[in-house]
Protein backbone atom coordinates (compact mmCIF):
# COMPACT_ATOMS: atom_id res chain seq x y z
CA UNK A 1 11.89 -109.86 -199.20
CA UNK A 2 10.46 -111.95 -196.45
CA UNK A 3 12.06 -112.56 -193.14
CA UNK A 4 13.47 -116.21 -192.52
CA UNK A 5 14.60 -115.45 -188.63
CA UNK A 6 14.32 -112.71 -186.27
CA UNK A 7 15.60 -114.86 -183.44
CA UNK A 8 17.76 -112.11 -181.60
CA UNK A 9 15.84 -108.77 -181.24
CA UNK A 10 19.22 -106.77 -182.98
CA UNK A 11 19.35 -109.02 -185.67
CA UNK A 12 16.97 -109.95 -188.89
CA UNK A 13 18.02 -112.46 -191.37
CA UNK A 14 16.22 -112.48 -194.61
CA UNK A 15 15.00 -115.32 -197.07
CA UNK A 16 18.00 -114.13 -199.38
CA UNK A 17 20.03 -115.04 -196.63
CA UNK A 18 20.67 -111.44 -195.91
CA UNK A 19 21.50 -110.30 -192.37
CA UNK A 20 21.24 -107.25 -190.82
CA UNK A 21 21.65 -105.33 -187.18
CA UNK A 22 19.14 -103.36 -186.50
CA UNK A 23 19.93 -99.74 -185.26
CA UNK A 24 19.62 -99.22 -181.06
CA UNK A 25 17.18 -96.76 -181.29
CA UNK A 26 15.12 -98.22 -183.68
CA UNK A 27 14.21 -101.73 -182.14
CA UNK A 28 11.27 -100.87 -180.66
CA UNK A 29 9.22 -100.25 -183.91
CA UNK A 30 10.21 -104.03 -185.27
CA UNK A 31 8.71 -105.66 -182.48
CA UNK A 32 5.21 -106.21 -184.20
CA UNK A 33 6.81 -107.30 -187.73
CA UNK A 34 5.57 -111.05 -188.61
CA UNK A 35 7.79 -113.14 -191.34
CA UNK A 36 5.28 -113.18 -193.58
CA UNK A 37 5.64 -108.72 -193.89
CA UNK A 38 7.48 -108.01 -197.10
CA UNK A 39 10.57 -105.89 -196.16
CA UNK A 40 13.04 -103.73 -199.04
CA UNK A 41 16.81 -103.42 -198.05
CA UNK A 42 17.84 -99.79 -199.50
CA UNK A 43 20.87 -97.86 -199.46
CA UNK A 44 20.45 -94.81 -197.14
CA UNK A 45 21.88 -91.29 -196.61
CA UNK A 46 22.21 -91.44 -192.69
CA UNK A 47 24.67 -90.82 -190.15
CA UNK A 48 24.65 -94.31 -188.69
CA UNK A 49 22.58 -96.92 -191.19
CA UNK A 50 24.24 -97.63 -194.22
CA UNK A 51 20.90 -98.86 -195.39
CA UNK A 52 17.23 -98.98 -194.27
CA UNK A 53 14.28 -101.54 -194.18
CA UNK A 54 11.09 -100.27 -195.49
CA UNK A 55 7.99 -102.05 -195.37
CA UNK A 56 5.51 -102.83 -192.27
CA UNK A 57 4.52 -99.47 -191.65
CA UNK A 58 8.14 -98.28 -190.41
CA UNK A 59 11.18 -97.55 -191.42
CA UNK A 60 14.67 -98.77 -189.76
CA UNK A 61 18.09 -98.14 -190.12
CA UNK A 62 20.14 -101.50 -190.26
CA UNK A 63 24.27 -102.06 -191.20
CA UNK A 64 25.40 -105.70 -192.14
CA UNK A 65 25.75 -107.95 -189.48
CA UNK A 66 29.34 -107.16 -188.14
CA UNK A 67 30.37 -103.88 -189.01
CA UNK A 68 30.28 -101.55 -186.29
CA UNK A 69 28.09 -98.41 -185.95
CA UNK A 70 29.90 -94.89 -185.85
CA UNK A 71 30.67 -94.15 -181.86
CA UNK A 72 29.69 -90.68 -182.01
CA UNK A 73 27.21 -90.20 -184.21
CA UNK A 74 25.29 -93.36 -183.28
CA UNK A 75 25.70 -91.86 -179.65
CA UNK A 76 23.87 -88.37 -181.46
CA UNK A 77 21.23 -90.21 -183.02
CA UNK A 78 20.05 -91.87 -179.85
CA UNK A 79 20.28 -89.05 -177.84
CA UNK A 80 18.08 -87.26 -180.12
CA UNK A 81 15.81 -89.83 -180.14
């Protein structure tokens, strides 16, 4: 899937019309994605991302735009880097 707008650094919508928030800690490595790199939404087994974006060299953990991440293990994963 190919990214329509990235317009807000915490948010990514896709082509679908998919949009997802992009976990805190994890910002920093979609900085160099372009909309024409070909992204795959997957479910994930984490503490904080219900699923994660693979494609462009990096992985990220994402939830759908407006559900809220979990307070204490979101505050866990960014402490730990």
């Amino acid at each position: 899937m190919k990214i329509r707008s990235h317009s807000e650094s915490h948010i990514v919508e896709f082509e679908d019309g998919s949009r997802w928030q992009i976990f805190p800690g994890d910002l920093d490595l979609t900085l160099d994605r372009k909309p024409e790199t070909e992204l795959t939404v997957v479910e994930a087994e984490d503490e904080v991302g219900t699923h994660e974006l693979l494609g462009g060299g990096r992985n990220v953990r994402v939830r759908s735009v407006g559900e809220s991440w979990p307070g204490k293990d979101t505050k866990d994963a960014l402490k730990d880097g």
